[in-house]
Protein backbone atom coordinates (compact mmCIF):
# COMPACT_ATOMS: atom_id res chain seq x y z
CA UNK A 1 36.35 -35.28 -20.14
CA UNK A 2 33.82 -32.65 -19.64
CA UNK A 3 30.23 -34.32 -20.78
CA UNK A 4 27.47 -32.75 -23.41
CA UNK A 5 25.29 -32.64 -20.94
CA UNK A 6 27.58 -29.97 -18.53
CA UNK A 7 28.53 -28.12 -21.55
CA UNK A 8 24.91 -27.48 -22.08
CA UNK A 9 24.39 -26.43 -19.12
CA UNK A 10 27.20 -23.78 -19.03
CA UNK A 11 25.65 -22.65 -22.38
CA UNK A 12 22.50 -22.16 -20.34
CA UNK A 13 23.96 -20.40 -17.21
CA UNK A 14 26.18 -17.89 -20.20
CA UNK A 15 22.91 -17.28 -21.74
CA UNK A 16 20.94 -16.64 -18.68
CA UNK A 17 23.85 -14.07 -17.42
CA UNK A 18 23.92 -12.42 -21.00
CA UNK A 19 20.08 -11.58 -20.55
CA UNK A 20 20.47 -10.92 -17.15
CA UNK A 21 23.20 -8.58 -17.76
CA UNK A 22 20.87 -6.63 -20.87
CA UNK A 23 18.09 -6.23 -18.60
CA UNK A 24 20.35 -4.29 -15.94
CA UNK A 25 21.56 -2.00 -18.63
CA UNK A 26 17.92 -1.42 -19.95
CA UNK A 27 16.47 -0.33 -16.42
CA UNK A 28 19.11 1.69 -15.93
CA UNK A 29 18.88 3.46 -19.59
CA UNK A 30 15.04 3.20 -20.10
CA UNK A 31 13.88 3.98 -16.40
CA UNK A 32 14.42 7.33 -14.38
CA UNK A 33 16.41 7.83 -11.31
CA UNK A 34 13.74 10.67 -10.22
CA UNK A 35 10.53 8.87 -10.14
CA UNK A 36 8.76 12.15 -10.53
CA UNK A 37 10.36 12.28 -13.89
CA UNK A 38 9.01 8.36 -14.20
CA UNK A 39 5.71 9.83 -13.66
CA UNK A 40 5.29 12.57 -15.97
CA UNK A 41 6.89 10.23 -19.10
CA UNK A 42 3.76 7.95 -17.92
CA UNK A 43 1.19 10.88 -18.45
CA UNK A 44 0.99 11.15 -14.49
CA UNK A 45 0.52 14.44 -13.08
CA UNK A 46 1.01 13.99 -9.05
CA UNK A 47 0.08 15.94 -6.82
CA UNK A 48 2.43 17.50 -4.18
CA UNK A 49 1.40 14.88 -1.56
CA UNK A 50 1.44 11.88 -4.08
CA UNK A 51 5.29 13.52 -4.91
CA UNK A 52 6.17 13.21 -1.43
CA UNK A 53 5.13 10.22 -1.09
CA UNK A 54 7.09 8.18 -4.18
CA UNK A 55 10.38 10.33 -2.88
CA UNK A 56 10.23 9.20 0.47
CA UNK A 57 12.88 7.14 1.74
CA UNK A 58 11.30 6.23 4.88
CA UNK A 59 11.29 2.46 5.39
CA UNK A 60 7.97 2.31 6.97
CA UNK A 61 5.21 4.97 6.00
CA UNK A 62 1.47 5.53 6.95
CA UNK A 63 -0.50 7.58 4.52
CA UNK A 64 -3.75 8.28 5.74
CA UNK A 65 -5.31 10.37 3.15
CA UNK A 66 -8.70 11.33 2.61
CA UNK A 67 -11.41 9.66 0.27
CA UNK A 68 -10.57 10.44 -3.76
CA UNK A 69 -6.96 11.60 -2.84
CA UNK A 70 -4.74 9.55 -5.03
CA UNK A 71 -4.01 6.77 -2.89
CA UNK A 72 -4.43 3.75 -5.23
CA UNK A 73 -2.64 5.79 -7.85
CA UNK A 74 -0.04 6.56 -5.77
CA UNK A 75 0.33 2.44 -4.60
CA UNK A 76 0.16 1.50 -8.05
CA UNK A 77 2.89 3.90 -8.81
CA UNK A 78 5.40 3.05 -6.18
CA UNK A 79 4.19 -0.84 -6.42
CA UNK A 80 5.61 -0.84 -10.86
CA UNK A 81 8.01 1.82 -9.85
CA UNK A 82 10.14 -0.59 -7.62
CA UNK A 83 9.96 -3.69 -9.87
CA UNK A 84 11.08 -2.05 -13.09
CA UNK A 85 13.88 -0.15 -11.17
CA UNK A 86 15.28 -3.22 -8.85
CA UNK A 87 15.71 -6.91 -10.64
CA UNK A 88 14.58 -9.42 -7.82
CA UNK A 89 12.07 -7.69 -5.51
CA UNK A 90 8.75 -9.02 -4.58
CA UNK A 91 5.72 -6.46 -3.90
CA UNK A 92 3.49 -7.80 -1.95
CA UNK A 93 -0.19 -5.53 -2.37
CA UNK A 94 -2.61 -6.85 0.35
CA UNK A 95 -6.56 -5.79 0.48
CA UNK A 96 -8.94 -6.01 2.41
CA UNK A 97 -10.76 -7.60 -0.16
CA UNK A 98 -8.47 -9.38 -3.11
CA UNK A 99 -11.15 -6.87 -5.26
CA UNK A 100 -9.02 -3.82 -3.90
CA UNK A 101 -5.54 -5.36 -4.25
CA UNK A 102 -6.56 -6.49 -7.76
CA UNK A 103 -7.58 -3.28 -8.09
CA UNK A 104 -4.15 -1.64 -7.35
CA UNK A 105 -2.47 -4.21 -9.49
CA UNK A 106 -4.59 -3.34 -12.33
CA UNK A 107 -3.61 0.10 -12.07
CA UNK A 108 0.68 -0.36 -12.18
CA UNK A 109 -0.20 -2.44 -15.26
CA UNK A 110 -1.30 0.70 -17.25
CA UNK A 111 1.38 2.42 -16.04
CA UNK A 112 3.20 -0.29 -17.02
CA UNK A 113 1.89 -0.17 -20.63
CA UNK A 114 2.06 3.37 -21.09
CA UNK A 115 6.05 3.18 -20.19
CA UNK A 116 6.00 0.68 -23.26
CA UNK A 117 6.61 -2.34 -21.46
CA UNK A 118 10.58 -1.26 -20.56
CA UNK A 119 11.06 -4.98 -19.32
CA UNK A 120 9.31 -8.35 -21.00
CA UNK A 121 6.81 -9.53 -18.60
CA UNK A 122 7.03 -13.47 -17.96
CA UNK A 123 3.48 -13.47 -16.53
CA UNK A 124 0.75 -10.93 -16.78
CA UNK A 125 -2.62 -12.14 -15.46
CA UNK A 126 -5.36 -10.47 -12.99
CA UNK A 127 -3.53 -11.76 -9.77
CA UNK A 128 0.35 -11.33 -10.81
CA UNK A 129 2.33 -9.55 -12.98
CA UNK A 130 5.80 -10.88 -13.25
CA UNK A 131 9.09 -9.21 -15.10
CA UNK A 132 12.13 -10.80 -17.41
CA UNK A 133 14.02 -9.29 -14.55
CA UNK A 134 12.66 -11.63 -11.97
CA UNK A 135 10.82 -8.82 -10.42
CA UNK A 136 7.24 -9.46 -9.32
CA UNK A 137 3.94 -7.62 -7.94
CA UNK A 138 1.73 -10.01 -6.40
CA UNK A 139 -1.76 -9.53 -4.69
CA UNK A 140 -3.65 -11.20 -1.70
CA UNK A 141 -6.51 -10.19 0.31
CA UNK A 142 -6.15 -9.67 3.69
CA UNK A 143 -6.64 -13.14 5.51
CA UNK A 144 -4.04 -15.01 7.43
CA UNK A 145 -3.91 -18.01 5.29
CA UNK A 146 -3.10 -16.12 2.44
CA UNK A 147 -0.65 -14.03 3.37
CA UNK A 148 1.97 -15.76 5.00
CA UNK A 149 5.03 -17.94 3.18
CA UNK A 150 6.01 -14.71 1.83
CA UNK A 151 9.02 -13.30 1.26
CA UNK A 152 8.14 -9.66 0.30
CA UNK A 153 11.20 -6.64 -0.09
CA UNK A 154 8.04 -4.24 -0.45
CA UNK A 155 4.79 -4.46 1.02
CA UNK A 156 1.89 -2.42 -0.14
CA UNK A 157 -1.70 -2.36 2.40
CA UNK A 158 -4.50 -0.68 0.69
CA UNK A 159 -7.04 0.44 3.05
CA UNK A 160 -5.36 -0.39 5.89
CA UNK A 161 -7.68 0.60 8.38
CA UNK A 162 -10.26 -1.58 7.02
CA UNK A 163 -7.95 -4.77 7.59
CA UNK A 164 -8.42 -6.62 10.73
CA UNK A 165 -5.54 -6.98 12.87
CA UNK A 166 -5.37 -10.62 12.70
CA UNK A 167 -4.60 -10.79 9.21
CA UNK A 168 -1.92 -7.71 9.84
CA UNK A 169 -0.32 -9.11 12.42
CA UNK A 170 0.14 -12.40 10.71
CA UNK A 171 1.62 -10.44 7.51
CA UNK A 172 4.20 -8.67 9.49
CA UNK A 173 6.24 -11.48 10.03
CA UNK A 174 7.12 -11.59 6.34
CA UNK A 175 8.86 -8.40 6.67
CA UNK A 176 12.17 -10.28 8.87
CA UNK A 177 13.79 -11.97 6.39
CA UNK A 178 14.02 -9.36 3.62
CA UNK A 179 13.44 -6.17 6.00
CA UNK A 180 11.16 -5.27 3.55
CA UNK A 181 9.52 -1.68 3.61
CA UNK A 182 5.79 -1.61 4.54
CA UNK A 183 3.53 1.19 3.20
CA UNK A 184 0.01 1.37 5.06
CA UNK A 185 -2.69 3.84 2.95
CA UNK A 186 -6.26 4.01 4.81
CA UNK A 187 -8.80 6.52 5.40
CA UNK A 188 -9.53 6.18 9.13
CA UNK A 189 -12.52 3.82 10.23
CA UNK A 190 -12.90 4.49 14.06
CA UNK A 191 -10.54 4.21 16.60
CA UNK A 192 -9.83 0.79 16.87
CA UNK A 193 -7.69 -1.53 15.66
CA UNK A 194 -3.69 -1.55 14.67
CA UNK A 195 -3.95 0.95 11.80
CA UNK A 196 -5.86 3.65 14.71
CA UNK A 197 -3.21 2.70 17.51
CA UNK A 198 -0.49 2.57 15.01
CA UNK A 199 -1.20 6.52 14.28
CA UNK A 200 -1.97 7.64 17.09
CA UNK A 201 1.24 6.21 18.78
CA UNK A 202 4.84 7.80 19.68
CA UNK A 203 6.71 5.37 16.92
CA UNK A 204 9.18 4.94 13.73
CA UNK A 205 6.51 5.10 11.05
CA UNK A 206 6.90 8.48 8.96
CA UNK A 207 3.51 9.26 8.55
CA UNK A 208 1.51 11.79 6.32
CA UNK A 209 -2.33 13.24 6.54
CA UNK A 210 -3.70 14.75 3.53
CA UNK A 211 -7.78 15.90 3.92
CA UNK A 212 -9.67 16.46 1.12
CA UNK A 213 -8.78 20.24 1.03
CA UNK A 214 -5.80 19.46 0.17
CA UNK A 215 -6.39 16.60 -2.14
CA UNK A 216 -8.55 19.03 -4.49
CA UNK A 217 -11.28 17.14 -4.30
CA UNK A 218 -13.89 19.23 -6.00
CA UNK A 219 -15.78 21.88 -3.61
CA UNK A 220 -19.15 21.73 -5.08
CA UNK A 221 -19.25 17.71 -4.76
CA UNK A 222 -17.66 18.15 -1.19
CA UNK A 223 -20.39 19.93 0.07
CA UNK A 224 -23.07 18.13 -1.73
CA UNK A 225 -21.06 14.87 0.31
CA UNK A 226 -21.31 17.48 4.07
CA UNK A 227 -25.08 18.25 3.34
CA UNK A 228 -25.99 14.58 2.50
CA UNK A 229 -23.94 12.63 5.20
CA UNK A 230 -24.02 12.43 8.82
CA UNK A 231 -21.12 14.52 10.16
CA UNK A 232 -19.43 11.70 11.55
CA UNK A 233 -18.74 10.84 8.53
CA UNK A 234 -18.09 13.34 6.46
CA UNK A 235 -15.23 14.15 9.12
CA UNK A 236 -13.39 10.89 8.81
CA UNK A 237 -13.92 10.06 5.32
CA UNK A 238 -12.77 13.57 3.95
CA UNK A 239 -11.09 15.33 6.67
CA UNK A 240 -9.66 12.13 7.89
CA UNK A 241 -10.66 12.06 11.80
CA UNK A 242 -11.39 8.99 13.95
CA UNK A 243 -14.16 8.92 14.84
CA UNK A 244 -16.78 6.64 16.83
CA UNK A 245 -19.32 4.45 14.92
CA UNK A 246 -22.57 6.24 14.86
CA UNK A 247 -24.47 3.28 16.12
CA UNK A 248 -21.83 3.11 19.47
CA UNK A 249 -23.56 2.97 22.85
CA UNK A 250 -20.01 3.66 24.42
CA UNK A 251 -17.22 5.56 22.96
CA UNK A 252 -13.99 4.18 22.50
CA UNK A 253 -12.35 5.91 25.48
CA UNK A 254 -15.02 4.86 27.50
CA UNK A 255 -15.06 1.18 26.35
CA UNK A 256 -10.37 1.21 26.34
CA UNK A 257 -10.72 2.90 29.92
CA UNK A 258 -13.25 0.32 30.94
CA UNK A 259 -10.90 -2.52 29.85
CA UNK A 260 -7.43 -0.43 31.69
CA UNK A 261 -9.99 -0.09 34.86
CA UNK A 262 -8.76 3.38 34.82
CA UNK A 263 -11.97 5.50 33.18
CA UNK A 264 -14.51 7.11 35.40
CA UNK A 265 -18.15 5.88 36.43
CA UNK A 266 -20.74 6.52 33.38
CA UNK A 267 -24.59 7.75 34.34
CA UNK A 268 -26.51 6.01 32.75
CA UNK A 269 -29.81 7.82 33.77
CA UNK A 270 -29.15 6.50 37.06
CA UNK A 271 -27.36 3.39 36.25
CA UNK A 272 -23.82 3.56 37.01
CA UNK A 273 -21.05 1.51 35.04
């Protein structure tokens, strides 16, 4: 004799299938295969690089795109994109501060409104935003503690460069289980540290510069930003070049040689190192 108490529970699993099985046919009717087309129903105008960026298929991708070029638009695109398209997937957004990542999350919930809320949320609170489909963008800052136990199938670091390598190294990890894509967006900040090496390496990572020419940022302001800063910089934060900190006795190539044993003697007014 089959009990109340299993026939209840089939009456649960039957119910949880029939939603399950609604939600797939809404995403597929109520979200776009192109997400370009996604973008423009969401009042988003992207620009060519942004475009390139949300069709790339690359499972690994390093934008490193100058100041006021789109790139927490473009995260928070890609970051609501992939939860309202794919039932199950966990976004990950990491910060260097949880300020930034909240930031980014904040974003893909007004895109999220202005698509009319296409799938129920479950939870929808500074930190989180969770969908009836059992997708999920979450947000951490960049510290080891708090961003491993993770599962991600998409992770999201906004100003990558900016993270220490610590708290990236201990986040890669997460990506085994799931193979989950990784998406790195940073303006440069010197030449150290994984984000630098990462670029300037012979690897996997599809990678895209975009300077502030070609980001539109607005001439006049531009130049107000060359005449005001030092040239330093103006060079990496716009133009997108690694440079050395200002306040560096040693440059990096002198101070990377130095460790090798392989750089030259430095005259220091007749003190050699």
């Amino acid at each position: 004799m089959v009990s109340l108490a299993s026939l209840e529970q089939r009456a649960r699993l039957a119910r949880r299938a029939a939603i399950r099985a609604h939600q797939g046919l809404s995403l597929r009717r109520d979200i776009p295969d192109d997400p370009v087309e996604f973008a423009t129903s969401v009042g988003l105008d992207l620009d060519p690089h942004q475009v390139a960026a949300v069709q790339s298929t690359a499972s690994r991708k390093m934008l490193l795109w100058s100041r006021q070029s789109g790139k927490s638009t473009t995260s928070a695109f890609i970051a609501i994109y992939t939860v309202l398209r794919e039932p199950r997937k966990t976004v990950l957004v990491v910060g260097p501060g949880e300020d930034q990542a909240i930031e980014v999350l904040r974003m893909a919930k007004e895109i999220y409104e202005e698509a009319g809320r296409p799938i129920p949320a479950r939870s929808y609170t500074e930190k989180k935003l969770v969908l009836a489909n059992g997708s999920r963008i979450l947000t951490r800052a960049a510290i080891e503690k708090t961003t491993r136990g993770y599962s991600p199938h998409l992770i999201i670091v906004d100003e990558a460069a900016q993270v220490d390598d610590l708290a990236f190294n201990s986040l890669r990890p997460s990506r085994i289980r799931t193979r989950a894509d990784m998406i790195l967006l940073s303006t440069p900040r010197g030449r150290r540290g994984f984000f630098s090496d990462l670029w300037h390496s012979e690897n996997a990572w599809e990678k895209s510069m975009v300077t502030a020419d070609q980001a539109n940022v607005d001439p006049e302001i531009l130049q107000e930003e060359k005449d005001e800063m030092h040239p330093d910089w103006f060079l990496q934060e716009y133009y997108c070049q690694f440079m050395n900190r200002i306040n560096q006795v040693f440059t990096d190539e002198i101070v990377q040689g130095g460790c090798r044993g392989d750089h030259p003697p430095v005259d220091l007014g007749g003190i050699w190192l």
